[in-house]
Each structure stands twice: as C-alpha cells, then as structure tokens.
C-alpha atoms as a PDB file:
ATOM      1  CA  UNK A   1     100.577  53.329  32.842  1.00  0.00           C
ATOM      2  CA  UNK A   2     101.368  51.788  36.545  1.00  0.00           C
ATOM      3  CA  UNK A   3      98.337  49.458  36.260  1.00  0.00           C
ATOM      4  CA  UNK A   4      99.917  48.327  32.773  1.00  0.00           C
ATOM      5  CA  UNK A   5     103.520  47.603  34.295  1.00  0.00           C
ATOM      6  CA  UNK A   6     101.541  45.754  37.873  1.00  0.00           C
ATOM      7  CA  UNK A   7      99.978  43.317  35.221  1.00  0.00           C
ATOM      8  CA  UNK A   8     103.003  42.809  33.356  1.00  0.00           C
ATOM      9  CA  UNK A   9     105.350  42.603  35.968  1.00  0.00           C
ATOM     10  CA  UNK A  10     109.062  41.394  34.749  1.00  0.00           C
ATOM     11  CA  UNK A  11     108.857  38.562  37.307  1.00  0.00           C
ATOM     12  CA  UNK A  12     105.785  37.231  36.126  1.00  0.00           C
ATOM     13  CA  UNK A  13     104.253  37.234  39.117  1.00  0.00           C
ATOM     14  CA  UNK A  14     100.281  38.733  38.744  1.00  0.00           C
ATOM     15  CA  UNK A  15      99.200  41.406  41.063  1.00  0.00           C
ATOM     16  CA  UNK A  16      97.583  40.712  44.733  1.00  0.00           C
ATOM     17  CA  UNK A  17      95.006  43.191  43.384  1.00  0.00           C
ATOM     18  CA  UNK A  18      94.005  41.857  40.405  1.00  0.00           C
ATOM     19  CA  UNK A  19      94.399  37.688  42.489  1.00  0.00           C
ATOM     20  CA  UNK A  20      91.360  39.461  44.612  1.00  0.00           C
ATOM     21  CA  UNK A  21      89.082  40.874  41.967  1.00  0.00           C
ATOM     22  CA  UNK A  22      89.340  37.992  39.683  1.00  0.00           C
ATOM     23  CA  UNK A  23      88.434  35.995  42.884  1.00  0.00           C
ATOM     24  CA  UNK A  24      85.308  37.909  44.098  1.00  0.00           C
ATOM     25  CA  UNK A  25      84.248  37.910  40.417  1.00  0.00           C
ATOM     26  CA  UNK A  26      84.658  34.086  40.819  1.00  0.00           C
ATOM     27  CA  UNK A  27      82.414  34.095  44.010  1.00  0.00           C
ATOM     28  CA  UNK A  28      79.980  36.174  42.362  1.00  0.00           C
ATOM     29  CA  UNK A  29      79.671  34.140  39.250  1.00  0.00           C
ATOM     30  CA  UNK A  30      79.194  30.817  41.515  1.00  0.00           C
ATOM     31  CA  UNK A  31      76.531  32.468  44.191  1.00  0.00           C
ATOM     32  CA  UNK A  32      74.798  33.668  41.008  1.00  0.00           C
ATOM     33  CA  UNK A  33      74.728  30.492  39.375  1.00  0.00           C
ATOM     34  CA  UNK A  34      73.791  28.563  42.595  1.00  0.00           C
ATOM     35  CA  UNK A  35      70.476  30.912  43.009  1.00  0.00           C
ATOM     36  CA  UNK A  36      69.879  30.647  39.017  1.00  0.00           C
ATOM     37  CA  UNK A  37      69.655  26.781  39.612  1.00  0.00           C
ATOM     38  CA  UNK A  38      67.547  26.702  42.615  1.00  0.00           C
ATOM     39  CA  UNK A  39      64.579  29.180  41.347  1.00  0.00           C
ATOM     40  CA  UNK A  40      64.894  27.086  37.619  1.00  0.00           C
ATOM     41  CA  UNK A  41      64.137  23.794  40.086  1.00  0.00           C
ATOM     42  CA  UNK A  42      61.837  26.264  41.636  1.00  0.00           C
ATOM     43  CA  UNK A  43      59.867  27.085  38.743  1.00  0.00           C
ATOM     44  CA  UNK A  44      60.076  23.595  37.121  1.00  0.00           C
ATOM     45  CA  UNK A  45      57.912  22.227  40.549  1.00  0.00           C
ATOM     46  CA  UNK A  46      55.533  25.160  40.420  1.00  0.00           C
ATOM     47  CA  UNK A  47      54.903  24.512  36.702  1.00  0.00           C
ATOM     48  CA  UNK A  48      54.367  20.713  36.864  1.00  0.00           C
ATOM     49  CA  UNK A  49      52.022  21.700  40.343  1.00  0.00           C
ATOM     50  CA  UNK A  50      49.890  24.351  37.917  1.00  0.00           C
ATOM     51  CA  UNK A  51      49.670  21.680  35.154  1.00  0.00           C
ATOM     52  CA  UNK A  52      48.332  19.083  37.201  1.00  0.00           C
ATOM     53  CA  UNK A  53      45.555  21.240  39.253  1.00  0.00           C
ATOM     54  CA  UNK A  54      44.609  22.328  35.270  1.00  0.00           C
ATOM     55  CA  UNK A  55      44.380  19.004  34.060  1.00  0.00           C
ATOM     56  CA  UNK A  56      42.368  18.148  37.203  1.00  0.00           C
ATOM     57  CA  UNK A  57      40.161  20.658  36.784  1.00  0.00           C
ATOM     58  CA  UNK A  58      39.404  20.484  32.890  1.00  0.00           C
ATOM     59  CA  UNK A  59      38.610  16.199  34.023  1.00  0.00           C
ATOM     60  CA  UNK A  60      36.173  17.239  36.298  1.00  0.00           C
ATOM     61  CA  UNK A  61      34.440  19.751  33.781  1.00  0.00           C
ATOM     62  CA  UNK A  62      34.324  17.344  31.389  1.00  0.00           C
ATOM     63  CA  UNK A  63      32.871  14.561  33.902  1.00  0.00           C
ATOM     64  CA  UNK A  64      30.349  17.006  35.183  1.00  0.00           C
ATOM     65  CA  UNK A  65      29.556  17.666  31.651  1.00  0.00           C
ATOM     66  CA  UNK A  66      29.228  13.873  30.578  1.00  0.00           C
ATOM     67  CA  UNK A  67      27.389  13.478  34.236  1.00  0.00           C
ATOM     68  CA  UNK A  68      24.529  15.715  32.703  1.00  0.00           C
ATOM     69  CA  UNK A  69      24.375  14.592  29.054  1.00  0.00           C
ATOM     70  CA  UNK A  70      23.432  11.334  30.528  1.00  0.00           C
ATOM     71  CA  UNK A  71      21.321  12.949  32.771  1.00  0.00           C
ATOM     72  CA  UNK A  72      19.209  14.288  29.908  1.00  0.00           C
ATOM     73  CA  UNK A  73      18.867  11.760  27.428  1.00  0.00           C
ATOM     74  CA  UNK A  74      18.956   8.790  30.099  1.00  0.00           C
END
C-alpha cells in the first residue's frame, strides 16, 4: 500500500525511485537497440559477402563446364 501512495503522491511529484528504474529501463532499451542494429548491418554484409562468393563459384562451374563441352565436340 506505501508503493501505491509513493506513485500517487498528493503533490504530484513521481518518486526518485521509480525516476531511476524507468531510466535504466531507458538505457537498457537504447544499448539493446544499438547492438540489434549493428549485428542486423552485420549480417546484411556477411549475407551479400556469401552471395557473391556463391554466384562466383556457380560462374566458374558453369564456365568450366562450357570450357569442356567445347572441348569435346570442337
């Protein structure tokens, strides 16, 4: 019942305790968010990397493969 009167004080005034949790839960939230946008940047590099070694390597198959059909029938 104290905790109930501290956030509904008759002054209007909002507890120190409550001013700090709300602002480490701010902190959190924004370190949190900060990490989440780096490693999404992160991943979006690593992905476009992967994609272009794959597409590199499935062009070379298919010139090494062209390289020997002419090879045979030439």
């Amino acid at each position: 019942m104290k905790f109930l009167e501290k956030l509904t004080s008759k002054k209007g005034q909002i507890a120190m305790e409550l001013g700090i949790l709300v602002m480490a839960a701010v902190a959190v939230a924004a370190i949190a968010a900060y990490f989440y946008a780096t490693n999404v940047g992160n991943a979006g590099k690593q992905i476009t990397n992967s994609t272009n070694q794959t597409t590199q390597a499935l062009a070379d198959a298919i010139s090494d493969a062209t390289s020997e059909m002419s090879n045979i029938t030439g």
